[in-house]
N, C-alpha and C. Protein backbone atom coordinates (compact mmCIF):
# COMPACT_ATOMS: atom_id res chain seq x y z
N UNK A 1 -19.43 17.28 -14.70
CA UNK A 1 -18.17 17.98 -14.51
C UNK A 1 -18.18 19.26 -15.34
N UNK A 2 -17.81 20.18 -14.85
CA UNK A 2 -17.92 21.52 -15.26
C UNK A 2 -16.69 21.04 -16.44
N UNK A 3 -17.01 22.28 -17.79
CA UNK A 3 -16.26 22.24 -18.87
C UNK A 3 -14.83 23.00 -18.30
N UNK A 4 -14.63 23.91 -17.99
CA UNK A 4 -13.35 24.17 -17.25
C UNK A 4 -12.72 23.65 -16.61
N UNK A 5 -13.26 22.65 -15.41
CA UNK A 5 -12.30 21.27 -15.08
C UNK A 5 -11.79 20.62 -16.25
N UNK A 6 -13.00 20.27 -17.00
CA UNK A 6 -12.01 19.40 -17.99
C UNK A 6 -11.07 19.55 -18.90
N UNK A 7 -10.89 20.76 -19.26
CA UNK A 7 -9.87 21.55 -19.62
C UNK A 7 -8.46 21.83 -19.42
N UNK A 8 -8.94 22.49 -17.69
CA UNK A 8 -7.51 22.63 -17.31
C UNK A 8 -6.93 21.60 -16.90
N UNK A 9 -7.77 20.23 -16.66
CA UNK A 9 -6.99 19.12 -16.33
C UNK A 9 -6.20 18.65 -17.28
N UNK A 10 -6.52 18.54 -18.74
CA UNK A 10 -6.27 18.27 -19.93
C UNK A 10 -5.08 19.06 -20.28
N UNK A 11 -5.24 20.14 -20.11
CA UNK A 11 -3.91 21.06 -20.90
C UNK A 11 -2.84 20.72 -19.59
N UNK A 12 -2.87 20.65 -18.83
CA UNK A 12 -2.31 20.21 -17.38
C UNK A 12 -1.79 19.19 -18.02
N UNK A 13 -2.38 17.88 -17.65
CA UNK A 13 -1.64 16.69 -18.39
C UNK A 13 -1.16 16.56 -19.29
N UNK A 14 -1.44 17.33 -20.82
CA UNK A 14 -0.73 17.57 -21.74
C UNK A 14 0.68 17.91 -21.94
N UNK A 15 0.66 19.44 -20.65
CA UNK A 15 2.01 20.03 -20.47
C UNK A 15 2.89 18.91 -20.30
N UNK A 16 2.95 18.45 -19.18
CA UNK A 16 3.83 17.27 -17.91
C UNK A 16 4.03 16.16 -19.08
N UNK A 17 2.92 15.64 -19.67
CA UNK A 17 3.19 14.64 -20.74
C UNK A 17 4.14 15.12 -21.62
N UNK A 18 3.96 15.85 -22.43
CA UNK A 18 5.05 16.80 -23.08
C UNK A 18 6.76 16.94 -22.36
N UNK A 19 6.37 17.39 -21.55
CA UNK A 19 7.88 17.34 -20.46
C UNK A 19 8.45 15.96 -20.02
N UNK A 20 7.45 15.14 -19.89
CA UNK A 20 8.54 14.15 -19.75
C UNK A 20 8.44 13.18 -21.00
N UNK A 21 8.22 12.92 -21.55
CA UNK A 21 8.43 12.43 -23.48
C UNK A 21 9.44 13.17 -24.17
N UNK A 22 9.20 14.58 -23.52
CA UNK A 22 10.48 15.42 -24.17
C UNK A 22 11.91 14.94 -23.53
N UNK A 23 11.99 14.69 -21.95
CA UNK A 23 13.32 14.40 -21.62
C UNK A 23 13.28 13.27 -21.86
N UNK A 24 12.66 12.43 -22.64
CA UNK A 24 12.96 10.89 -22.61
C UNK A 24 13.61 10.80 -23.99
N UNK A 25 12.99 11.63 -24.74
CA UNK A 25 13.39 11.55 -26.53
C UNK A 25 15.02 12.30 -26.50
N UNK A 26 14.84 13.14 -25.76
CA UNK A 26 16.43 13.93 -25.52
C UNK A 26 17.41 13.17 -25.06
N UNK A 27 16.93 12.04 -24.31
CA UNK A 27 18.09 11.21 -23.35
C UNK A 27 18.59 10.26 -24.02
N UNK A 28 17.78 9.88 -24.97
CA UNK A 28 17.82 8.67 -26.26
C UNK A 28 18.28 9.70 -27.69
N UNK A 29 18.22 10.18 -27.91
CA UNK A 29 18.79 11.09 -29.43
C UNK A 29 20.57 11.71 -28.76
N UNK A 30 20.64 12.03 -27.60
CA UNK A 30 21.67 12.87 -27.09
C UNK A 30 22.57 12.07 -26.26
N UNK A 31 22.12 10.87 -25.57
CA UNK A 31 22.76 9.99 -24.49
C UNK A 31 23.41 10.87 -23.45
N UNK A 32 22.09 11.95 -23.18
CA UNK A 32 22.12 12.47 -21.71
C UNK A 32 20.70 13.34 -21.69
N UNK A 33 21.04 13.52 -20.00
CA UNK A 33 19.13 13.40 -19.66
C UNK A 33 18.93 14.60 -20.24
N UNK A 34 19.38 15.81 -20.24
CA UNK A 34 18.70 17.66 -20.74
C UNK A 34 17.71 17.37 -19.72
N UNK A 35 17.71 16.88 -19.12
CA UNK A 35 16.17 17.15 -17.73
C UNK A 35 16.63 18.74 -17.41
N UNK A 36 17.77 19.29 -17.00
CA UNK A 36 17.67 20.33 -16.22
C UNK A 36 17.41 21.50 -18.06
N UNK A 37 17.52 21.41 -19.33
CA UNK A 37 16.96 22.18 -20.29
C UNK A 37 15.27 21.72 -20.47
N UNK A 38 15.08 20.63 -20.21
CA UNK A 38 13.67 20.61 -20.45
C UNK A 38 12.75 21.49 -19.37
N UNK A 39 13.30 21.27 -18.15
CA UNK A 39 12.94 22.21 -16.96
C UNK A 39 12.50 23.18 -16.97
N UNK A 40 13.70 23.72 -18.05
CA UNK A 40 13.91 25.44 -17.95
C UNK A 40 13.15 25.68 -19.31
N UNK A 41 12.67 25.11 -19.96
CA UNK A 41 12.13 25.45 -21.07
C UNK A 41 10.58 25.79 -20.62
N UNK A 42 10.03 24.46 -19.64
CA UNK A 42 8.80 24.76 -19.23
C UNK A 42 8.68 25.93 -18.02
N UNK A 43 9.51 25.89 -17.15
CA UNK A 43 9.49 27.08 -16.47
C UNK A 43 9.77 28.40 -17.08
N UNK A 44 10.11 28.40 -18.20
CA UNK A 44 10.63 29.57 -18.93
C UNK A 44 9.12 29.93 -19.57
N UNK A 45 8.46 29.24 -20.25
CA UNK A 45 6.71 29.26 -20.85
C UNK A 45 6.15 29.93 -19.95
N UNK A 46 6.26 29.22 -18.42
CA UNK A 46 5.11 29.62 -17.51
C UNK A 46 5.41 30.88 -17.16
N UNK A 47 6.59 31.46 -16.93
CA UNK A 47 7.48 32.90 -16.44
C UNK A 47 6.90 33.59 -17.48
N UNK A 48 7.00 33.72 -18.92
CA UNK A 48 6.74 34.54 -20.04
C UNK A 48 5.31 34.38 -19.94
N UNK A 49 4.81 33.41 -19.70
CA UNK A 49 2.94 33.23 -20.04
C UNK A 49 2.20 34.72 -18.70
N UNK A 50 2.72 34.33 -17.43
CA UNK A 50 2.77 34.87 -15.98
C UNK A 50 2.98 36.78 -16.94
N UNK A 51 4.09 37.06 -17.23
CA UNK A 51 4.13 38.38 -18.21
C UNK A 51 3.72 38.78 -18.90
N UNK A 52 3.15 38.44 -19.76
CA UNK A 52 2.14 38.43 -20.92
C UNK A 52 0.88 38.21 -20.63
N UNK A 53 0.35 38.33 -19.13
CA UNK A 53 -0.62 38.37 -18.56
C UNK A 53 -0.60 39.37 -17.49
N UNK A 54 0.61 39.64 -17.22
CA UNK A 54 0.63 41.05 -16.68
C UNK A 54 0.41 41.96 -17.10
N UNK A 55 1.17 42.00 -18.54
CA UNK A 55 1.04 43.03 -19.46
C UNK A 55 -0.06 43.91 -20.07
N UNK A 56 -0.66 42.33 -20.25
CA UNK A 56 -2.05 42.68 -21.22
C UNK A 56 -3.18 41.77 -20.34
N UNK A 57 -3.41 42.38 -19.30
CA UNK A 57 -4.67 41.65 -18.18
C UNK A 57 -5.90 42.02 -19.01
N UNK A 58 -6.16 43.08 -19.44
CA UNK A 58 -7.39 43.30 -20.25
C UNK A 58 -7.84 42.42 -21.31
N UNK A 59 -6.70 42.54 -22.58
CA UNK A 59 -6.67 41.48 -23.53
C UNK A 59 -7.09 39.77 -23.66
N UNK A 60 -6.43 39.52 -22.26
CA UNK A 60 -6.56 37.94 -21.87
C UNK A 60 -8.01 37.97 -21.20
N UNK A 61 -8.43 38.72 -20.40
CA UNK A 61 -9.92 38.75 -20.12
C UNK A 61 -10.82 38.92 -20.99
N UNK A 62 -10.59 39.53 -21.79
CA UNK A 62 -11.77 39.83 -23.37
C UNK A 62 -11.47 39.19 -24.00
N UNK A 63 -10.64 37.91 -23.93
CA UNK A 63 -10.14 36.91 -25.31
C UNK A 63 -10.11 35.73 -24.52
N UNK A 64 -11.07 35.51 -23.48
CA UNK A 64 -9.90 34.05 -22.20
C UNK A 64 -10.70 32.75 -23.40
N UNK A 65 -12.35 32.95 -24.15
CA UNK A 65 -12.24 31.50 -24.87
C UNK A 65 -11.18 31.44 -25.81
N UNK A 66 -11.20 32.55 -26.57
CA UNK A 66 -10.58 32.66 -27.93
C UNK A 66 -8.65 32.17 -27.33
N UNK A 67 -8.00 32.45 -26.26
CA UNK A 67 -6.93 32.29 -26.27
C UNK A 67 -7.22 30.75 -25.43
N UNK A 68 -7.85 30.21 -25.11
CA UNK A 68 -7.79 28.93 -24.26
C UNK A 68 -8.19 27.98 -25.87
N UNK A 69 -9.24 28.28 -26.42
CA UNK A 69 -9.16 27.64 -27.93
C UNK A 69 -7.84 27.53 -28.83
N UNK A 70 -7.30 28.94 -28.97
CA UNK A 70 -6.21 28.75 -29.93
C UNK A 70 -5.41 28.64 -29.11
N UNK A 71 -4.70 28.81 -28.29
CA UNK A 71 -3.61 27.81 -27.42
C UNK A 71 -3.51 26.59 -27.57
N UNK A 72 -4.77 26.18 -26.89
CA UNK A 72 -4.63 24.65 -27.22
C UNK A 72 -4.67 23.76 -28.76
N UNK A 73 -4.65 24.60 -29.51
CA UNK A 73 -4.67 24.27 -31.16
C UNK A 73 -3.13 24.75 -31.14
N UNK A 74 -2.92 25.54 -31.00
CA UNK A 74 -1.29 25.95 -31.56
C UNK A 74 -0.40 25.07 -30.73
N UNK A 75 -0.48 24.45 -29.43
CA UNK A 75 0.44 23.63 -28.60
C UNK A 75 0.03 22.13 -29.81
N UNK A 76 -0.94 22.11 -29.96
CA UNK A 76 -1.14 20.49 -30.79
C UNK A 76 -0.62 20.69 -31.91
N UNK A 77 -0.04 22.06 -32.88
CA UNK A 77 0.52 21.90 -33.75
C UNK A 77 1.71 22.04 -33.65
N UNK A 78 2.50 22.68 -32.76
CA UNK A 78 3.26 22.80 -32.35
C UNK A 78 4.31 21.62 -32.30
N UNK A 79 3.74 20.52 -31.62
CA UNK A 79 4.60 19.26 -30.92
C UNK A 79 4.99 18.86 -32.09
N UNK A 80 4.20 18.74 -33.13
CA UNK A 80 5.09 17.50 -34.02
C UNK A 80 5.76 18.45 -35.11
N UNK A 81 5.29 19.55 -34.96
CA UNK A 81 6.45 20.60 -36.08
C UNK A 81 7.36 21.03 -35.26
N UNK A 82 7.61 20.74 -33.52
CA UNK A 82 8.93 21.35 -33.44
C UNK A 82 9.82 19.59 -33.16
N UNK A 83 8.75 18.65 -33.12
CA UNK A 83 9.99 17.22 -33.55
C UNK A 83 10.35 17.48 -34.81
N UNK A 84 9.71 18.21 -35.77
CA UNK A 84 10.09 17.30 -37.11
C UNK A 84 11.11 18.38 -37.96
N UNK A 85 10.87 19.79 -37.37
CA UNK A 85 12.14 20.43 -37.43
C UNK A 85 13.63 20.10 -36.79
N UNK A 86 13.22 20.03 -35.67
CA UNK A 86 14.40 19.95 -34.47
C UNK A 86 15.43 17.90 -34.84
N UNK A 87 14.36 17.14 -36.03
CA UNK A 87 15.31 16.30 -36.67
C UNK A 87 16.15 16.64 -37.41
N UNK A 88 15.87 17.72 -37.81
CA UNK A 88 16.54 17.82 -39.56
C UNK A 88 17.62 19.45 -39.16
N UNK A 89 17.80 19.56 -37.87
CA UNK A 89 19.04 20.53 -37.85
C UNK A 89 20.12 20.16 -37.60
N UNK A 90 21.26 20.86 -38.06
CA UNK A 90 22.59 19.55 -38.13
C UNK A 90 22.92 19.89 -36.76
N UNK A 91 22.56 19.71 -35.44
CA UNK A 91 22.78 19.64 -34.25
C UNK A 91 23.09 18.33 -33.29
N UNK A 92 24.57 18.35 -33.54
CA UNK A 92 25.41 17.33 -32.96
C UNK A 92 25.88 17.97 -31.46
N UNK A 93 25.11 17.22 -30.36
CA UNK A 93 26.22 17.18 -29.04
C UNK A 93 26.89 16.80 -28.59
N UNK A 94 27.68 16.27 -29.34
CA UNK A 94 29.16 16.03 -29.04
C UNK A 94 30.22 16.69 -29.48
N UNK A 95 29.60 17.78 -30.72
CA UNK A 95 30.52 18.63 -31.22
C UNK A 95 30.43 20.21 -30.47
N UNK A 96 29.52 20.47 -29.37
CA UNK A 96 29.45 21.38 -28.71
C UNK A 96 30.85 22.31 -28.43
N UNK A 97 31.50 21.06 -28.01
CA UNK A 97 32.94 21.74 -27.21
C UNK A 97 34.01 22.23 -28.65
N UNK A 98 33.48 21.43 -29.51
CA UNK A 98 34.58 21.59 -31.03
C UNK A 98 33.87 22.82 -31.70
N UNK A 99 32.78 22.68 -31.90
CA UNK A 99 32.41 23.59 -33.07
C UNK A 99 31.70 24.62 -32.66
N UNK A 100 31.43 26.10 -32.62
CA UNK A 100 31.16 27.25 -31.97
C UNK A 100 29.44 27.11 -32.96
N UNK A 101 29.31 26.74 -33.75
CA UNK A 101 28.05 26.78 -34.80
C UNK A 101 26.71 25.70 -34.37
N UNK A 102 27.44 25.00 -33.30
CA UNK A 102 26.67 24.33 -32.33
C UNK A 102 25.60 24.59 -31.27
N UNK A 103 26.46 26.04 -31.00
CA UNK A 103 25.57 26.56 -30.28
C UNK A 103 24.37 27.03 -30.97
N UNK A 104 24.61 27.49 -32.26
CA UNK A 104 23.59 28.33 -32.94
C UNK A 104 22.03 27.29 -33.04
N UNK A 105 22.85 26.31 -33.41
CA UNK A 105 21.87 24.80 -33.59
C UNK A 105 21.44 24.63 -32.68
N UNK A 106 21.85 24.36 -31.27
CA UNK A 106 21.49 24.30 -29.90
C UNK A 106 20.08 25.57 -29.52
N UNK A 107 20.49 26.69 -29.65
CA UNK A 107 19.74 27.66 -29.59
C UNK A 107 18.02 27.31 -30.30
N UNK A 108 18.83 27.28 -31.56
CA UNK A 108 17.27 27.28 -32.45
C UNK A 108 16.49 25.67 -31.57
N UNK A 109 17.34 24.83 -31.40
CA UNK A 109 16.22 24.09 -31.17
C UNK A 109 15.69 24.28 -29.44
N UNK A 110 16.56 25.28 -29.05
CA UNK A 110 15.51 25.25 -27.41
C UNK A 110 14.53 26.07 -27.44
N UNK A 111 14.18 26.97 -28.27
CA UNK A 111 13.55 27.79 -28.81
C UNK A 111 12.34 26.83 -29.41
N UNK A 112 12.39 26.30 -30.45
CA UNK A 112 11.58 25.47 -31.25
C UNK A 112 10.81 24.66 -30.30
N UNK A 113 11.50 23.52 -28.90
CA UNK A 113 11.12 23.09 -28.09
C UNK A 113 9.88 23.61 -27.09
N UNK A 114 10.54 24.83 -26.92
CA UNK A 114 10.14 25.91 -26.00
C UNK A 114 9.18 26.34 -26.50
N UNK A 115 8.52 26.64 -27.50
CA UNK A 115 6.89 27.18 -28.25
C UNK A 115 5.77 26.44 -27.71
N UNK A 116 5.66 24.72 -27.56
CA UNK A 116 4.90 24.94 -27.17
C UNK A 116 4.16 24.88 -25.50
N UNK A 117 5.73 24.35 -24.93
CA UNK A 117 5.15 25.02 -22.96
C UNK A 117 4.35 26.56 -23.29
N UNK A 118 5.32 27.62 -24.28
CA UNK A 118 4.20 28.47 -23.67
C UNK A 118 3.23 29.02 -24.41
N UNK A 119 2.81 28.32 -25.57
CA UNK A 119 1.36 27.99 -25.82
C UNK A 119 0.28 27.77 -24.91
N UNK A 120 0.66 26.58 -24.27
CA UNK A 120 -0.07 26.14 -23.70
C UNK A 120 -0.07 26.97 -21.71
N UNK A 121 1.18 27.17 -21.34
CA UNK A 121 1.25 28.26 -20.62
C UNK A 121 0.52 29.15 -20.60
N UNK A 122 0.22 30.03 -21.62
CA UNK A 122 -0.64 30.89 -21.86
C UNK A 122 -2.09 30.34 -21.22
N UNK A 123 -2.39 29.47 -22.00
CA UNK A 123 -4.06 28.92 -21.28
C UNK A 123 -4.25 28.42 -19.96
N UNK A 124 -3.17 27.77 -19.27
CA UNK A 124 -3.40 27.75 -18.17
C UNK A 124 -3.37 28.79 -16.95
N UNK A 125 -2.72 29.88 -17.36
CA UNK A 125 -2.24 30.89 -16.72
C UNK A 125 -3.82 31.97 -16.72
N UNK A 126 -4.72 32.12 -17.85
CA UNK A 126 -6.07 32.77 -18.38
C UNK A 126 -6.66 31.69 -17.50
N UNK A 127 -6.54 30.83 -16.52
CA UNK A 127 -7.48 30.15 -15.68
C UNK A 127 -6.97 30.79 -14.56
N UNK A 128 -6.28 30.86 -14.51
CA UNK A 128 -5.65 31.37 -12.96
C UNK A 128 -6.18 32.84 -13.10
N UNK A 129 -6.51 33.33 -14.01
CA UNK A 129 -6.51 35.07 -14.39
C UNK A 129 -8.20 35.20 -14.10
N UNK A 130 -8.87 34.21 -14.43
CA UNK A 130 -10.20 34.17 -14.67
C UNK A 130 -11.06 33.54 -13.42
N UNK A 131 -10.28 32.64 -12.95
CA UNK A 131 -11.04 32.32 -11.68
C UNK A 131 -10.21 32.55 -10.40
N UNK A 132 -10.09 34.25 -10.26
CA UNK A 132 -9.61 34.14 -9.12
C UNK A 132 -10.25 34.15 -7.52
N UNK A 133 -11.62 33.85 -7.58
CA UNK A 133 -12.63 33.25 -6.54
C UNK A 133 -11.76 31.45 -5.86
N UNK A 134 -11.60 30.81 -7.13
CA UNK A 134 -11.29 29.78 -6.58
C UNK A 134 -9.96 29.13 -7.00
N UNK A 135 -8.62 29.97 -6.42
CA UNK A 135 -7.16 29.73 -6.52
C UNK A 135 -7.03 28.31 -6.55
N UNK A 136 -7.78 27.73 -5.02
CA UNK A 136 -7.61 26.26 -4.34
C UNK A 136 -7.61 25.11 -5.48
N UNK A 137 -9.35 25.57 -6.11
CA UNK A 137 -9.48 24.77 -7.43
C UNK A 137 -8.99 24.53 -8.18
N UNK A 138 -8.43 25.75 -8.77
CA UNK A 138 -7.76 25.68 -10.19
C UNK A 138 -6.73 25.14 -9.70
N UNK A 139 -5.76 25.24 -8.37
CA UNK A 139 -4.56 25.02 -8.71
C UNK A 139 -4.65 23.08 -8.42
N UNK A 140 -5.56 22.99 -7.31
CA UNK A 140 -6.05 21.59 -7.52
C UNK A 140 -6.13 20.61 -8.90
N UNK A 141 -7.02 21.27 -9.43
CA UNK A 141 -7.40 20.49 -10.76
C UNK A 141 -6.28 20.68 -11.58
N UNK A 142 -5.31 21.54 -11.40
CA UNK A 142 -3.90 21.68 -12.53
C UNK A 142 -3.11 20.99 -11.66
N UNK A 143 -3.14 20.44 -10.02
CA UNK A 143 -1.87 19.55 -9.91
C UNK A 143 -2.46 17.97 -10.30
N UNK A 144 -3.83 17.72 -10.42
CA UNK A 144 -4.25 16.16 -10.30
C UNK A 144 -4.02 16.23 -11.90
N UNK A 145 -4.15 17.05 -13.09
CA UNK A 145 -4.08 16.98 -14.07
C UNK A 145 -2.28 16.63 -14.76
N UNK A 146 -1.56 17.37 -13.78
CA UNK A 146 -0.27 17.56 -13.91
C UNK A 146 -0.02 15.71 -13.95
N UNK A 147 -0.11 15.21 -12.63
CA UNK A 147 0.10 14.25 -11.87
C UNK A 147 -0.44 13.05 -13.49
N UNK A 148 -1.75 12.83 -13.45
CA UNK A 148 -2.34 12.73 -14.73
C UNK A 148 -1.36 12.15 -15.93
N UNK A 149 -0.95 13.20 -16.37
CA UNK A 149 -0.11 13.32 -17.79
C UNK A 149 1.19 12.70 -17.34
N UNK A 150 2.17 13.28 -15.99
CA UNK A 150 3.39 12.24 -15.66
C UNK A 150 3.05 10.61 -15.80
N UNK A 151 1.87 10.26 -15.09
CA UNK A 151 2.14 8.82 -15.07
C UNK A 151 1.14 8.18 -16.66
N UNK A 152 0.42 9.34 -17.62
CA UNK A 152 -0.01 8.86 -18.86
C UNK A 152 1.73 8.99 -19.17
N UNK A 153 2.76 9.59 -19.21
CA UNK A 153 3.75 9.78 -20.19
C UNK A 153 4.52 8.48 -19.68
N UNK A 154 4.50 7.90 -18.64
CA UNK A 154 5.63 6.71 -18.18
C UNK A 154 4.72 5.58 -18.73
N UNK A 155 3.22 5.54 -18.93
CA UNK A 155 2.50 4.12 -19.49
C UNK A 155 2.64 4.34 -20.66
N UNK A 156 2.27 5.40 -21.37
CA UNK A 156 2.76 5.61 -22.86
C UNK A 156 4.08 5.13 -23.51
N UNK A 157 5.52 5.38 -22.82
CA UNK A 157 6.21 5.04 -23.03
C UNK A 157 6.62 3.13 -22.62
N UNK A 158 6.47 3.40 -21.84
CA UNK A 158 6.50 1.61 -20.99
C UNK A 158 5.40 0.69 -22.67
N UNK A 159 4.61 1.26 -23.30
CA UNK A 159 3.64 0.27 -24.53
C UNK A 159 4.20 0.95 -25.64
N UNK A 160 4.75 2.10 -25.94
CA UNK A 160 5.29 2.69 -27.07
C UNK A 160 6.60 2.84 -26.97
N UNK A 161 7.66 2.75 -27.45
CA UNK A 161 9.10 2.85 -27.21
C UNK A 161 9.39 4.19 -27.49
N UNK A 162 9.78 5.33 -27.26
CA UNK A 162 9.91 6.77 -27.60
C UNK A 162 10.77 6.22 -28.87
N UNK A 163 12.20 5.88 -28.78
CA UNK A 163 12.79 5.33 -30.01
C UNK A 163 12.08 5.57 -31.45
């Protein structure tokens, strides 16, 4: 198996795993789903990743190991420094409608959330940039990878309790 399959399948499954562990931990800390903020957080990565590859097409071509390496290092540091921040902010949703300082809390943590879709955004997007001979492939191997990580994140959870 070529090293680039295994890659983008990986950061693929990673993402989706990420996305749905994220709306599961949100639905249990908040006692509601945020599915439609988790959504928009990852579609928001891929939109900015998609720009930042418009921008700088040169850059991402003269850097595609160096940004597919540190991407995928900064999304793995990412996850557990934006849980272990996003515990410790006094961000209550139930006080949304009462307290205007809620939002501020709200903010920082969709933000915090949001770092690492587009970390990892970034690297998948430098595959799409890099092999554009074979669209079919890449986008292949990023939906079986996608697919992948949804049903690793429902067995993960089903033997680990997110709790």
């Amino acid at each position: 198996m070529s090293s680039w399959i295994l890659t983008l399948f990986t950061a693929s499954a990673a993402l989706l795993l990420y996305e749905i562990l994220l709306m599961r931990i949100l639905a249990i800390e908040s006692w509601s789903h945020f599915a439609y903020m988790v959504v928009s957080l990852s579609m928001l990565g891929l939109g900015f990743s998609g720009v930042m590859l418009g921008l700088f097409p040169g850059f991402f071509r003269r850097n595609r190991n160096r940004v597919i390496l540190w991407g995928g290092f900064i999304f793995s540091a990412l996850l557990p420094a934006a849980f272990y921040i996003n515990r410790r902010l006094p961000l209550n949703y139930l006080y949304l409608v009462w307290d205007p300082r809620q939002f501020l809390w709200l903010t920082l943590s969709y933000f915090l959330y949001g770092l690492p879709f587009l970390a990892l955004s970034l690297v998948l997007a430098v595959f799409f940039l890099e092999l554009p001979g074979t669209p079919g492939k890449v986008y292949a191997v990023n939906l079986l990878g996608s697919g992948a990580g949804i049903a690793a994140g429902i067995g993960v959870m089903r033997f680990i309790p997110p709790e």
